[in-house]
C-alpha atoms as a PDB file:
ATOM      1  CA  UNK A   1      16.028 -33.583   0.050  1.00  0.00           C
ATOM      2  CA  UNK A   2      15.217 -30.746   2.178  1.00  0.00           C
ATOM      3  CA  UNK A   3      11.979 -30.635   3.975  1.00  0.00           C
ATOM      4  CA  UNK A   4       9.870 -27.582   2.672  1.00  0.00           C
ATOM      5  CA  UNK A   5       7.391 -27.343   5.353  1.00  0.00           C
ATOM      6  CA  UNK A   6      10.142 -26.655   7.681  1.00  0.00           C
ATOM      7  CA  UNK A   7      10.060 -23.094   9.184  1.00  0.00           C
ATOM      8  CA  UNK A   8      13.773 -22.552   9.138  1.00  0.00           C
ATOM      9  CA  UNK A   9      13.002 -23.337   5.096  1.00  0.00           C
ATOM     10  CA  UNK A  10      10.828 -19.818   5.239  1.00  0.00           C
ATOM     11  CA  UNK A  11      12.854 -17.844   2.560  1.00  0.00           C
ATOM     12  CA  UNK A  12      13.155 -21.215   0.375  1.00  0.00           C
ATOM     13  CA  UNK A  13       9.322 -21.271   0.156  1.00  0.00           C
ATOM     14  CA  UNK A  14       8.783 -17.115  -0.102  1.00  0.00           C
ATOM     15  CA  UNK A  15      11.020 -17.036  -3.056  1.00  0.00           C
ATOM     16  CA  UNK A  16       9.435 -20.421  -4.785  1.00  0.00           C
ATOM     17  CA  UNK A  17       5.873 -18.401  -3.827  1.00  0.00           C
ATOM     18  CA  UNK A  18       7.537 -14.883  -5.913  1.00  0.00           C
ATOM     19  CA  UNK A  19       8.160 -17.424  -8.673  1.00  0.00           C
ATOM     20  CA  UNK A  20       4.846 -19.304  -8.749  1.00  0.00           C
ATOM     21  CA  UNK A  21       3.021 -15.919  -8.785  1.00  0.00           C
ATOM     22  CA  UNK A  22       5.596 -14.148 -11.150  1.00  0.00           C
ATOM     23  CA  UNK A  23       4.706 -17.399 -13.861  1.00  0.00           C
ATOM     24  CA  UNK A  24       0.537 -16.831 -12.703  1.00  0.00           C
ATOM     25  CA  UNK A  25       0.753 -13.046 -14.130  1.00  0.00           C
ATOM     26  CA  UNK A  26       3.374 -12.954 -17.032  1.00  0.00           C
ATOM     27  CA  UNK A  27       1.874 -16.374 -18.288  1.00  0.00           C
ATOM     28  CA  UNK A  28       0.981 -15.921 -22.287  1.00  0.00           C
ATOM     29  CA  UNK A  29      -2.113 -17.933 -22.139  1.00  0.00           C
ATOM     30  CA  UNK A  30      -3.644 -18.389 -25.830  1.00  0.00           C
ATOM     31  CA  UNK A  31      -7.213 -18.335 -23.941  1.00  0.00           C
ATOM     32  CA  UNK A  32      -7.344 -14.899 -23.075  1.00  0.00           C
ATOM     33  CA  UNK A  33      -5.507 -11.423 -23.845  1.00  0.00           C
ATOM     34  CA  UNK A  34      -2.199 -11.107 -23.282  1.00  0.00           C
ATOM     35  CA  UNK A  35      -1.183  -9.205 -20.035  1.00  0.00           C
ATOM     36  CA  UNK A  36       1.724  -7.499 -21.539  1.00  0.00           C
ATOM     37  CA  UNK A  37       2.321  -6.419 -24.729  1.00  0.00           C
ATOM     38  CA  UNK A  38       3.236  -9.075 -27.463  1.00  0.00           C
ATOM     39  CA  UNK A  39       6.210  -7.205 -28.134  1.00  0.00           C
ATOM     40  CA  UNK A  40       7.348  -7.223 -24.622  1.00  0.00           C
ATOM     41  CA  UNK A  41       7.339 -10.993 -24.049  1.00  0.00           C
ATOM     42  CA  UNK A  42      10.346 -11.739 -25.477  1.00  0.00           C
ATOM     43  CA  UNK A  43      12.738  -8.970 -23.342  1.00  0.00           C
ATOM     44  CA  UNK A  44      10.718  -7.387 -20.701  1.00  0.00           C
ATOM     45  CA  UNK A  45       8.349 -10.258 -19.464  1.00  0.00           C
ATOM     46  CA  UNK A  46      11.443 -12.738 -20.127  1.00  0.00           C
ATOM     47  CA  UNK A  47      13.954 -10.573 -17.916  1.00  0.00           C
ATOM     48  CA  UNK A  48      10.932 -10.308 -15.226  1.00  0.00           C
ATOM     49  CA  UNK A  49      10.533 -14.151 -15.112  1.00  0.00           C
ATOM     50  CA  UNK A  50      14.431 -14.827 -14.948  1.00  0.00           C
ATOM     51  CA  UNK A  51      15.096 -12.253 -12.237  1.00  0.00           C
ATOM     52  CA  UNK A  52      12.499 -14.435 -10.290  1.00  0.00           C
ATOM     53  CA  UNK A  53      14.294 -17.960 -11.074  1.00  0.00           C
ATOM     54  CA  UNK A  54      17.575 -16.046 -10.386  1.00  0.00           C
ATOM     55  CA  UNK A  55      16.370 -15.142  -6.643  1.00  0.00           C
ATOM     56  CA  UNK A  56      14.739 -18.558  -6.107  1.00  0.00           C
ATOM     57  CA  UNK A  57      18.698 -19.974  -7.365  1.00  0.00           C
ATOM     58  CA  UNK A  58      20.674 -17.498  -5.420  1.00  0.00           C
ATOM     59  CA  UNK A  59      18.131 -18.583  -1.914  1.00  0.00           C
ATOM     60  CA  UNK A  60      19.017 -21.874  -2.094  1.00  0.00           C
ATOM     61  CA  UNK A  61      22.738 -22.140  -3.279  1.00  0.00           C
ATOM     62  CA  UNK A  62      23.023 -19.350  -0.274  1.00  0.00           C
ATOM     63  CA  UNK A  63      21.031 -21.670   2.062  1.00  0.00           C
ATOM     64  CA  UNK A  64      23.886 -23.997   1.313  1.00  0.00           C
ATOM     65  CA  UNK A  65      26.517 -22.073   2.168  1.00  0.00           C
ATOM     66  CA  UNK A  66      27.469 -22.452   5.638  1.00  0.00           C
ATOM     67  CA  UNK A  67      31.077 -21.761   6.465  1.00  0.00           C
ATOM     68  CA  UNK A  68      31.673 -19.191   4.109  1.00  0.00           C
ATOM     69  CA  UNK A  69      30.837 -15.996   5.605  1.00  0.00           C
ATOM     70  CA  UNK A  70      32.015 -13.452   2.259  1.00  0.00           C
ATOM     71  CA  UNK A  71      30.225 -16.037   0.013  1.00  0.00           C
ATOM     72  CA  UNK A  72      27.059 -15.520   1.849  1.00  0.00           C
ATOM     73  CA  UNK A  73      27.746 -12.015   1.943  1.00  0.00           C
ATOM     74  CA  UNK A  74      28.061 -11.977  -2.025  1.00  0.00           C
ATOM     75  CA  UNK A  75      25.095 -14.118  -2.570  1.00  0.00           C
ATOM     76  CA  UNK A  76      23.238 -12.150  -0.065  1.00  0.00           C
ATOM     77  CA  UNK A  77      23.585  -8.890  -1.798  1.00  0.00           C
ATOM     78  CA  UNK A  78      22.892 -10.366  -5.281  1.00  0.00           C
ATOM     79  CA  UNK A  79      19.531 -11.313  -4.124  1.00  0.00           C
ATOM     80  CA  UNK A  80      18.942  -7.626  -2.538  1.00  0.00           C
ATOM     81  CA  UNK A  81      19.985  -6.344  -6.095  1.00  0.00           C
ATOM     82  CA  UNK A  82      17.941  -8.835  -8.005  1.00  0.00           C
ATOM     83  CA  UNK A  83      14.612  -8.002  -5.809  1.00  0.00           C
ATOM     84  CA  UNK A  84      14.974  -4.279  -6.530  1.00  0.00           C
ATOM     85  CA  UNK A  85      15.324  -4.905 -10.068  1.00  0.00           C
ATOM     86  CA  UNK A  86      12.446  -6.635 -10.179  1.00  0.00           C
ATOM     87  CA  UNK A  87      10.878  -4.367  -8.213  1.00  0.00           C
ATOM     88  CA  UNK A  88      11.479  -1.885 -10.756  1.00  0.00           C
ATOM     89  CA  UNK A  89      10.282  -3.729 -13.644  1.00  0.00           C
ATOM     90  CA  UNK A  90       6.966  -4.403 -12.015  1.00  0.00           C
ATOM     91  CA  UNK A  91       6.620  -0.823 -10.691  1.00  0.00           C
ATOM     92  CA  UNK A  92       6.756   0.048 -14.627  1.00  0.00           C
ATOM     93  CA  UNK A  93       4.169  -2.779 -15.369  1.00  0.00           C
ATOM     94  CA  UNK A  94       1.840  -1.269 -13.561  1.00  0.00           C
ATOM     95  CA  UNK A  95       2.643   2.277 -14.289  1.00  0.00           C
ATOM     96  CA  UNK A  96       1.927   1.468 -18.169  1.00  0.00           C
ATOM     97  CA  UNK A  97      -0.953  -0.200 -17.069  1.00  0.00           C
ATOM     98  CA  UNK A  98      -0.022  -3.832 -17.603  1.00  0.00           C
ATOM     99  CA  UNK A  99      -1.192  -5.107 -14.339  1.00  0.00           C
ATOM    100  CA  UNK A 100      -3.351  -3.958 -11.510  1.00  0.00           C
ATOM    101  CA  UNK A 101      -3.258  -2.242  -8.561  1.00  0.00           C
ATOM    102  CA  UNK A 102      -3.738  -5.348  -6.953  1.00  0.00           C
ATOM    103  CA  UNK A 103      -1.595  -7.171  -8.578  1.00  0.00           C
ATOM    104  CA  UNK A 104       1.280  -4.470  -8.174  1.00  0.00           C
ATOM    105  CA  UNK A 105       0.311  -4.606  -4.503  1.00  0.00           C
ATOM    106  CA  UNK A 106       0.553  -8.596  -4.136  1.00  0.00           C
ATOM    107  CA  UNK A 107       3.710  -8.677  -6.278  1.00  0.00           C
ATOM    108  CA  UNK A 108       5.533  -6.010  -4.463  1.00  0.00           C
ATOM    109  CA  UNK A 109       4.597  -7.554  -1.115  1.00  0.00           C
ATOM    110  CA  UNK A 110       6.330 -10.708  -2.062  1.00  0.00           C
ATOM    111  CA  UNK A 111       9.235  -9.194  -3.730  1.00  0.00           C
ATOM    112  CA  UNK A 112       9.838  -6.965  -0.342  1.00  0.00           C
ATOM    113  CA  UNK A 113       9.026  -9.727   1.784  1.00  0.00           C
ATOM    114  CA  UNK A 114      12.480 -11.166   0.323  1.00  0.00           C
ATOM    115  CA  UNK A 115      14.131  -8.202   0.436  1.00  0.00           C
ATOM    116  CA  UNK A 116      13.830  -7.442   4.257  1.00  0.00           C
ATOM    117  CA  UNK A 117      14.300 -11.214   5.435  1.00  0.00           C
ATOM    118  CA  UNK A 118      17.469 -11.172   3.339  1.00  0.00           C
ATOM    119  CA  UNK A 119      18.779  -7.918   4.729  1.00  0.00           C
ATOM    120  CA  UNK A 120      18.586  -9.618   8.064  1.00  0.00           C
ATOM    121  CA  UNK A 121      20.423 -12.739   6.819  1.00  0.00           C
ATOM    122  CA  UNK A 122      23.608 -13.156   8.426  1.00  0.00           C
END
């Protein structure tokens, strides 16, 4: 098992961190008001959390790719293509008012957090 605390392990833990947040705001707790529409949890909200478990996926089967320079390559610019996506779709949350500024803020630092440590990824 790999040990998460390392610091080599840094994008393995900021994509698990996207996840873990991206669950926190589209969660459809009974308790309280839905965040997004009711209507929207079954396509938008749904495509939001599974671009999130797709990044966390593509970081770690790229992590264990080591000898395979045009595999990391492809993997590399799947995750690139997955963060803008979801980049996107959060952008529109909060421009129909489905989440915060603050929110939008925290979200998009993670997401672009990703973005630039994977552009750097050799």
């Amino acid at each position: 098992m790999t040990d998460c605390s390392n610091p080599d392990f840094r994008l393995g833990n900021m994509a698990t961190d996207l996840l873990e947040y991206t669950l926190d705001l589209c969660n459809k707790d009974s308790t309280k008001t839905p965040r997004f529409p009711e209507r929207m949890y079954s396509s938008y909200v749904t495509r939001i959390v599974d671009l999130a478990l797709d990044i966390v996926q593509e970081v770690f089967e790229t992590n264990a790719i080591r000898d395979d320079s045009s595999s990391r390559k492809k993997r590399r610019e799947l995750i690139i293509g997955k963060c803008g996506a979801m980049a996107k779709l959060v952008f529109i949350s909060r421009k129909k008012g489905w989440i915060s500024d603050k929110q939008n803020t925290a979200w998009m630092k993670k997401i672009n957090a990703i973005y630039f440590v994977v552009l750097r990824w050799q």
